[in-house]
C-alpha atoms as a PDB file:
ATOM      1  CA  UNK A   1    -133.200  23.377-143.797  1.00  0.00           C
ATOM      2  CA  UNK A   2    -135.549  24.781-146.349  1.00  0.00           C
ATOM      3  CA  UNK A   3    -139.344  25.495-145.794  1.00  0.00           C
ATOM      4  CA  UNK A   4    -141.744  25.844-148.116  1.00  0.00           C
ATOM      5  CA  UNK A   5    -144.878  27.565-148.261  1.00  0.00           C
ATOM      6  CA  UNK A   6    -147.904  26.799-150.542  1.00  0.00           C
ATOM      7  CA  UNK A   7    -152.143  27.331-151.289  1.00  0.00           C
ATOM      8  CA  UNK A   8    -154.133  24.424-151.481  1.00  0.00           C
ATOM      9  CA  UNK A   9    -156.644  25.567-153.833  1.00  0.00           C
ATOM     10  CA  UNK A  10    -159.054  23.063-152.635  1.00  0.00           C
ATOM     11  CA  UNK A  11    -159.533  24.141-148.889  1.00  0.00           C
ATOM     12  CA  UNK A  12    -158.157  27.802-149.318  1.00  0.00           C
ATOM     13  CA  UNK A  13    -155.727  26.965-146.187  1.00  0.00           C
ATOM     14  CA  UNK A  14    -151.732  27.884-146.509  1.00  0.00           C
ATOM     15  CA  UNK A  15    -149.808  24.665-145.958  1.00  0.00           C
ATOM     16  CA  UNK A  16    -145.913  25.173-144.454  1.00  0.00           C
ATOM     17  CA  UNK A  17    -143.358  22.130-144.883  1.00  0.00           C
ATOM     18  CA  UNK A  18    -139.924  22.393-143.710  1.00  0.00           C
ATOM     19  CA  UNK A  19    -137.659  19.924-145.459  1.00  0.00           C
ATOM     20  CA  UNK A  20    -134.557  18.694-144.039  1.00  0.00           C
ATOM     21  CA  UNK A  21    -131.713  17.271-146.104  1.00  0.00           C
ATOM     22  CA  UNK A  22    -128.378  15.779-144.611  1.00  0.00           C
ATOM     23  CA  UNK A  23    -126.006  14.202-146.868  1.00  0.00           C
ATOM     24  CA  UNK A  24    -127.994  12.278-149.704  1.00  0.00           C
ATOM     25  CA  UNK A  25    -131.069  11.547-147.478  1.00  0.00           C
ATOM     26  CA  UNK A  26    -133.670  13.881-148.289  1.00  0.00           C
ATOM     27  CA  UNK A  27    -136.739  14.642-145.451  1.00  0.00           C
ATOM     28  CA  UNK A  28    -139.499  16.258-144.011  1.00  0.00           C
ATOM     29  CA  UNK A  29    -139.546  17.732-140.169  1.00  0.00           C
ATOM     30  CA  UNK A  30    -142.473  17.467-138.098  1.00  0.00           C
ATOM     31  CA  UNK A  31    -142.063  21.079-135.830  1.00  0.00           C
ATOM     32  CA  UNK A  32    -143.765  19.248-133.390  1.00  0.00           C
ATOM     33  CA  UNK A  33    -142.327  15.811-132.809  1.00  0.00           C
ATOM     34  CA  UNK A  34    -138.895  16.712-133.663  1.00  0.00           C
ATOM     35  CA  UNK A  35    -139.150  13.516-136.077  1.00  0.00           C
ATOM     36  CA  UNK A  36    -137.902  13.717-139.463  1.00  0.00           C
ATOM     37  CA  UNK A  37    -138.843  11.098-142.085  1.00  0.00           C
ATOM     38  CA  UNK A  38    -137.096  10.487-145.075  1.00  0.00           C
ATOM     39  CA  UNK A  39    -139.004  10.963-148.131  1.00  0.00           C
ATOM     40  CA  UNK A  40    -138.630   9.931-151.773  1.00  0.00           C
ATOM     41  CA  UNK A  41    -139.154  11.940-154.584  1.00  0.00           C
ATOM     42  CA  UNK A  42    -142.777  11.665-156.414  1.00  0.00           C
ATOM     43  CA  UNK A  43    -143.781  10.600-153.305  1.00  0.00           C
ATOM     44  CA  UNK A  44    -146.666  12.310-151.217  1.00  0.00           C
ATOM     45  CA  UNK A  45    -145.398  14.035-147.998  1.00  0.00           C
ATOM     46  CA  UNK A  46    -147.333  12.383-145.124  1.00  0.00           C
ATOM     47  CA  UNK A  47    -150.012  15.015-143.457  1.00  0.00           C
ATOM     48  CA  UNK A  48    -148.594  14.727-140.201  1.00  0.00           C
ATOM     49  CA  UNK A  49    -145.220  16.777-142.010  1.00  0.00           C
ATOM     50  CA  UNK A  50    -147.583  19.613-143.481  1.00  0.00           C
ATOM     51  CA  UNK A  51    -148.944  22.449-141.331  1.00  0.00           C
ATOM     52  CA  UNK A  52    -151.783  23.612-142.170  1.00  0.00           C
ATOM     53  CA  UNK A  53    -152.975  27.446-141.549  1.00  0.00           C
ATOM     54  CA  UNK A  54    -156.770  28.708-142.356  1.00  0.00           C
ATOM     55  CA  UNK A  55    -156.973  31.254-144.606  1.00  0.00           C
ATOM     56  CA  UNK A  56    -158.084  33.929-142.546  1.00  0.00           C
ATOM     57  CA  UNK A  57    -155.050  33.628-140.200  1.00  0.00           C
ATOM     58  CA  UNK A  58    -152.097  33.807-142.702  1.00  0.00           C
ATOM     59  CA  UNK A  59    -152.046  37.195-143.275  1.00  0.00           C
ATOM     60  CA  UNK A  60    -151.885  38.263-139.516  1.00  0.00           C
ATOM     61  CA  UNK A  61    -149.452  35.187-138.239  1.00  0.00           C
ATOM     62  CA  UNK A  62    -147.133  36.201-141.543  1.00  0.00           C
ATOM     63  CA  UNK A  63    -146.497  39.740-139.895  1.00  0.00           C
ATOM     64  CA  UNK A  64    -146.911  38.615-136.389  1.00  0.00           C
ATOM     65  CA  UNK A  65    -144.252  36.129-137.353  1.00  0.00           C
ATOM     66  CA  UNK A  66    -141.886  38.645-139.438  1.00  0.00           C
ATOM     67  CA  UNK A  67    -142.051  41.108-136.480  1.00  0.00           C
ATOM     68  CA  UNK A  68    -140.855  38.245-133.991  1.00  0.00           C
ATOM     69  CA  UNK A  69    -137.830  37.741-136.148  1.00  0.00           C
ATOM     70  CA  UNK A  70    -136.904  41.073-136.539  1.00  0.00           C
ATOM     71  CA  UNK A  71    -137.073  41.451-132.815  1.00  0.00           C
ATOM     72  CA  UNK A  72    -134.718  38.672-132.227  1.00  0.00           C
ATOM     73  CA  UNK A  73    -132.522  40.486-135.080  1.00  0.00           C
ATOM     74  CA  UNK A  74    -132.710  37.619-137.575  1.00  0.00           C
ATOM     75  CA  UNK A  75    -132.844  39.448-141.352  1.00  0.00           C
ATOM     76  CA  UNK A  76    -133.559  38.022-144.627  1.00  0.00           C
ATOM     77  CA  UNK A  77    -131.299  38.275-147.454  1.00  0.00           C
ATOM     78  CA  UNK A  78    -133.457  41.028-148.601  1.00  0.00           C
ATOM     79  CA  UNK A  79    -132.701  42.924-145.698  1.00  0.00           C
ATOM     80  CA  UNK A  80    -129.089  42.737-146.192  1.00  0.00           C
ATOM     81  CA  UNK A  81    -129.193  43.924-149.660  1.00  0.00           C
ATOM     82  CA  UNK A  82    -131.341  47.191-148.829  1.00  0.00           C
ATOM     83  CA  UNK A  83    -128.961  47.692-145.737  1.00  0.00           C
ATOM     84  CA  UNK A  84    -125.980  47.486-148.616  1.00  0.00           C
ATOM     85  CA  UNK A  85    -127.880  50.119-150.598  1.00  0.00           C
ATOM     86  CA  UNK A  86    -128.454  52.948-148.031  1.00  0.00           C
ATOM     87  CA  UNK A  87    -124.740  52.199-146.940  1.00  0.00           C
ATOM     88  CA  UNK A  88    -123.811  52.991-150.660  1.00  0.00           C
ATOM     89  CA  UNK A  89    -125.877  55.728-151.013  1.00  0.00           C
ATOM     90  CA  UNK A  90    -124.941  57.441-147.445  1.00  0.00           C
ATOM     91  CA  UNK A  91    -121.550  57.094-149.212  1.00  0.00           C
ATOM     92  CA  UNK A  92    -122.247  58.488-152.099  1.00  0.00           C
ATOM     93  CA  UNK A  93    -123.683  61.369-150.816  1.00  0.00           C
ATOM     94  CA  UNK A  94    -120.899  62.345-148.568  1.00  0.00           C
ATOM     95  CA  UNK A  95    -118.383  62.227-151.405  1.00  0.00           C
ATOM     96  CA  UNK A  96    -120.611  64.325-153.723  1.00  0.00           C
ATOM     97  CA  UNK A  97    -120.698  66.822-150.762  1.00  0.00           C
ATOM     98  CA  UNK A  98    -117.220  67.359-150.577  1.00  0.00           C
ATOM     99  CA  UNK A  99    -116.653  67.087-154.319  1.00  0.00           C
ATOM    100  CA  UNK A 100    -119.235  69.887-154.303  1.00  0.00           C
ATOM    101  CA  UNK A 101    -117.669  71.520-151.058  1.00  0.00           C
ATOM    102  CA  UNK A 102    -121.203  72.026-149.480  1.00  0.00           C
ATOM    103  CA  UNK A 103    -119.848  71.218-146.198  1.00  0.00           C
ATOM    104  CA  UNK A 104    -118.128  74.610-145.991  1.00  0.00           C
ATOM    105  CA  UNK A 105    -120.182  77.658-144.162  1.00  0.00           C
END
């Protein structure tokens, strides 16, 4: 599953599409239908596959939305790779300590 999100320049409103592709059939999932319709490349996606969000409510849902997910403990590559650095540096740290012998009172 891949989702992609986009501006349409001509009504200011975010538009959200979440592809599907199994095997070689490539589609587009309709959140909520459940239906997935296979689509062809160059072709236009049907509006009933594109969500559409006003302008003014991206910016809140986005967060509202990102919260949510780190609530259910669901992380973005991102997150893993910060996680990785603290890690690394926490490590770091403790072995400069005790090359440095600071730990001794």
């Amino acid at each position: 599953m891949e989702i992609k999100i986009f501006n349409d320049f001509q009504t200011f409103d975010t538009k959200i599409i979440v592809f599907q592709r199994e095997g070689n059939i490539n589609g587009v999932y309709n959140l909520y239908t459940g239906i997935i319709k296979e689509i062809k490349q160059g072709r236009p996606i049907p509006e009933e596959f594109v969500m559409k969000i006003p302008n003014h409510l991206v910016s809140p849902l986005f967060k509202a939305l990102a919260e949510a997910l780190d609530k259910q403990g669901i992380k973005t590559e991102m997150d893993a790779k910060i996680e990785g650095k603290f890690e690394a540096t926490k490590y770091h740290l403790e072995d400069l300590r005790i090359m440095l012998k600071l730990n001794e009172k």
